[in-house]
N, C-alpha and C. Protein backbone atom coordinates (compact mmCIF):
# COMPACT_ATOMS: atom_id res chain seq x y z
N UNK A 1 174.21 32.45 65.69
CA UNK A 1 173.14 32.15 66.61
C UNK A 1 172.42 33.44 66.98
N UNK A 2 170.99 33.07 67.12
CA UNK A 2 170.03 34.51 67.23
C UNK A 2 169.60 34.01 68.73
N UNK A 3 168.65 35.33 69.04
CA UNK A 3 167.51 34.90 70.56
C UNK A 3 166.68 34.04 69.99
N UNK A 4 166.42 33.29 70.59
CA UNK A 4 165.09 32.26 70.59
C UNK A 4 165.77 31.01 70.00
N UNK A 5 167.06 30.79 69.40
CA UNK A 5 167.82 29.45 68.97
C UNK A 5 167.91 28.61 70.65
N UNK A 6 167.32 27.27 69.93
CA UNK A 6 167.50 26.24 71.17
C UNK A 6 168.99 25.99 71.25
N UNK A 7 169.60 25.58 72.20
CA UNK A 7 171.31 25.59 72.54
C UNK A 7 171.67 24.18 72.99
N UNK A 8 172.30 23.60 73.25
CA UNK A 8 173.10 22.61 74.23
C UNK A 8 174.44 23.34 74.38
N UNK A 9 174.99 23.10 75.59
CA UNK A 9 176.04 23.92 76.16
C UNK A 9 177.20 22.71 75.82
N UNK A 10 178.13 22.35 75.74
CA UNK A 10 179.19 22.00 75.20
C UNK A 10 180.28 21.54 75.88
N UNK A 11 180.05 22.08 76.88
CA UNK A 11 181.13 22.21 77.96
C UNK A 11 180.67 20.97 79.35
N UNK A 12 181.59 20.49 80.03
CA UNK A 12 180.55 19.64 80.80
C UNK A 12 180.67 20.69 81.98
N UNK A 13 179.72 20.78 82.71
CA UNK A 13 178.57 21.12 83.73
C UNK A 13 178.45 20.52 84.78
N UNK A 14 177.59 19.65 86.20
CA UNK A 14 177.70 18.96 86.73
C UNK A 14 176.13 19.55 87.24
N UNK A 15 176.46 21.12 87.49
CA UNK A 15 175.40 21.87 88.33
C UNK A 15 174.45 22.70 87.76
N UNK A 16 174.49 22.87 86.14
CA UNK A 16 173.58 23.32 85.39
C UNK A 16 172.84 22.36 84.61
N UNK A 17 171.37 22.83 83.52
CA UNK A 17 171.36 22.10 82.77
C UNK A 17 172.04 22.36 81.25
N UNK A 18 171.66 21.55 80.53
CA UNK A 18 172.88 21.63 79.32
C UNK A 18 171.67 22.08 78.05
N UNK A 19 170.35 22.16 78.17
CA UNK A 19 169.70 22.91 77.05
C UNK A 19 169.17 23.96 77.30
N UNK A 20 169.30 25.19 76.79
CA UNK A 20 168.44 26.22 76.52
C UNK A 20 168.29 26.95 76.03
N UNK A 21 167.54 28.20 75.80
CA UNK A 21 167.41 29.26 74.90
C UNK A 21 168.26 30.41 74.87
N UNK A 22 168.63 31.34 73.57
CA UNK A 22 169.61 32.26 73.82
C UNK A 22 168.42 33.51 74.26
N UNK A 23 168.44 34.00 74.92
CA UNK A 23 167.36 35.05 75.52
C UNK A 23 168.34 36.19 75.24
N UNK A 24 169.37 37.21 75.04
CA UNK A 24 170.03 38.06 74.37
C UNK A 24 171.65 37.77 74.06
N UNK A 25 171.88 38.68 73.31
CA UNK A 25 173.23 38.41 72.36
C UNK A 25 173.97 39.79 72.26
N UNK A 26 174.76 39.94 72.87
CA UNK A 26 175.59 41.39 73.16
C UNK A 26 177.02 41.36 72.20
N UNK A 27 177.45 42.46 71.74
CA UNK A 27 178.77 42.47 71.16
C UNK A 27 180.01 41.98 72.44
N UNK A 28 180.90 41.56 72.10
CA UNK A 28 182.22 41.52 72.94
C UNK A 28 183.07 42.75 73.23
N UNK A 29 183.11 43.53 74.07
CA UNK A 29 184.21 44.84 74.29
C UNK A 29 185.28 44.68 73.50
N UNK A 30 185.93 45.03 73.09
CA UNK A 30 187.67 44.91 72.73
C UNK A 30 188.05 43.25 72.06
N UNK A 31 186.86 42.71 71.67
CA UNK A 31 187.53 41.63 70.82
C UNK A 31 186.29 40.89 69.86
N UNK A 32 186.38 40.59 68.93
CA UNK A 32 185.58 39.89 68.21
C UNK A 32 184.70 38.81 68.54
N UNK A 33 183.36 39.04 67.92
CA UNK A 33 182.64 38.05 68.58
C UNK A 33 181.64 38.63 69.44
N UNK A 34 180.33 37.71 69.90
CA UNK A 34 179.32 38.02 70.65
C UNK A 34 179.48 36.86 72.11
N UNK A 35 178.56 38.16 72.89
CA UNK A 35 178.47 37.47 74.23
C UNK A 35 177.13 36.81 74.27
N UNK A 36 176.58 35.49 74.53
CA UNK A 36 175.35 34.90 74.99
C UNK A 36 174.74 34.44 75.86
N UNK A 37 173.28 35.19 76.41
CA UNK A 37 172.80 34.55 77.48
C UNK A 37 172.14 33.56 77.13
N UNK A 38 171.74 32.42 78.00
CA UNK A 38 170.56 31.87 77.82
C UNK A 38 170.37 31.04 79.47
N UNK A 39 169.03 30.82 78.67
CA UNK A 39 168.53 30.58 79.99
C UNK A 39 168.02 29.33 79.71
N UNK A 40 168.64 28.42 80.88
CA UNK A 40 168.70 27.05 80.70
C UNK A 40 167.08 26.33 81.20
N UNK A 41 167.34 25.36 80.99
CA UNK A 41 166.03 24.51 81.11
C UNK A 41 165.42 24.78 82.54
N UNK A 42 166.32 24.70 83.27
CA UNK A 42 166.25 24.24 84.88
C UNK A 42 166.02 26.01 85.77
N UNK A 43 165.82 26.92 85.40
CA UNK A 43 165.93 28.42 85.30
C UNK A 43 166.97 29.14 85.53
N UNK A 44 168.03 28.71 85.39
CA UNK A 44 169.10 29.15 85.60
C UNK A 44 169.86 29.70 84.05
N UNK A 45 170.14 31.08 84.77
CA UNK A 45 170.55 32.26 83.63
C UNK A 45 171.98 31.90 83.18
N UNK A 46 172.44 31.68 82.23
CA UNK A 46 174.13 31.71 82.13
C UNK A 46 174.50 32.81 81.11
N UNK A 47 175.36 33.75 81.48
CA UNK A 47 175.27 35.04 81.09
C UNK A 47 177.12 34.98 80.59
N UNK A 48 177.08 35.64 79.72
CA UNK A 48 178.56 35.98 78.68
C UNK A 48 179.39 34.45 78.29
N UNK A 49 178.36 33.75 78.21
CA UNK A 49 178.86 32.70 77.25
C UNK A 49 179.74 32.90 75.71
N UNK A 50 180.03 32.09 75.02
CA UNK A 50 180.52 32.13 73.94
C UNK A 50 180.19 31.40 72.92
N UNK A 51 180.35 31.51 71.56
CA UNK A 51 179.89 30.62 70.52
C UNK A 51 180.84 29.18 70.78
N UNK A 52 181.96 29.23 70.85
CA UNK A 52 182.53 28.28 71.44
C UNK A 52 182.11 26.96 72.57
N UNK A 53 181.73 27.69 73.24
CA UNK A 53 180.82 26.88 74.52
C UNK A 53 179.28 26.17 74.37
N UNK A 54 178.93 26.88 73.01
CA UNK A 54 177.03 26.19 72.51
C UNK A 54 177.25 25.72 70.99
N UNK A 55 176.68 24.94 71.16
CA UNK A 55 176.05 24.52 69.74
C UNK A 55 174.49 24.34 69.31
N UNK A 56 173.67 25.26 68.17
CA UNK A 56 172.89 25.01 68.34
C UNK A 56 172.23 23.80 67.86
N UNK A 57 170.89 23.64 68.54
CA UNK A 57 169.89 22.21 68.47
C UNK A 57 169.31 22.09 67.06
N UNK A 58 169.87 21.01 66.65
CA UNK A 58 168.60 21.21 65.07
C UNK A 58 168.02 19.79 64.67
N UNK A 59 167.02 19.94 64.10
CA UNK A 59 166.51 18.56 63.86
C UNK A 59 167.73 17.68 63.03
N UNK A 60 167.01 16.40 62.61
CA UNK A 60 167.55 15.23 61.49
C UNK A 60 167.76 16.01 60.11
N UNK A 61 166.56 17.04 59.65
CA UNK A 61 166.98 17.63 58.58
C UNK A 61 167.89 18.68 58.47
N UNK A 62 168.57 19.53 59.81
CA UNK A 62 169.12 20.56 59.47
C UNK A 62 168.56 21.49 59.93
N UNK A 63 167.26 21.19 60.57
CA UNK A 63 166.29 22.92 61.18
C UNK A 63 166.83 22.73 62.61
N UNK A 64 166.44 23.67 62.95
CA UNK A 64 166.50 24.22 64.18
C UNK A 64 164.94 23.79 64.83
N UNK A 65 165.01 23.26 65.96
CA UNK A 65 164.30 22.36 66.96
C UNK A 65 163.64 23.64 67.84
């Protein structure tokens, strides 16, 4: 996943929304893997996410939405 990939968050939520953009992508300190922000529909920032926690949005064919 890059910046500007549309997201759904994965995880259930109650108090966020569940789509948005990855706005930056940082290495992980001391372990494999990247950290992801994005910033959800509703303006709310969610910061050191994981690939684990998003999946990205893609159309019927396979693109990215």
């Amino acid at each position: 996943m890059k910046v500007g990939d549309l997201v759904m968050w994965i995880v259930t939520d109650r108090e966020h929304g569940c789509l948005g953009i990855i706005v930056d992508v940082t290495p992980r300190a001391f372990e494999r893997g990247m950290y992801y922000s994005v910033l959800w529909y509703d303006g709310v920032l969610g910061k050191q996410l994981v690939k684990e926690e998003l999946m990205r949005v893609e159309d019927e064919e396979g693109r990215q939405s």
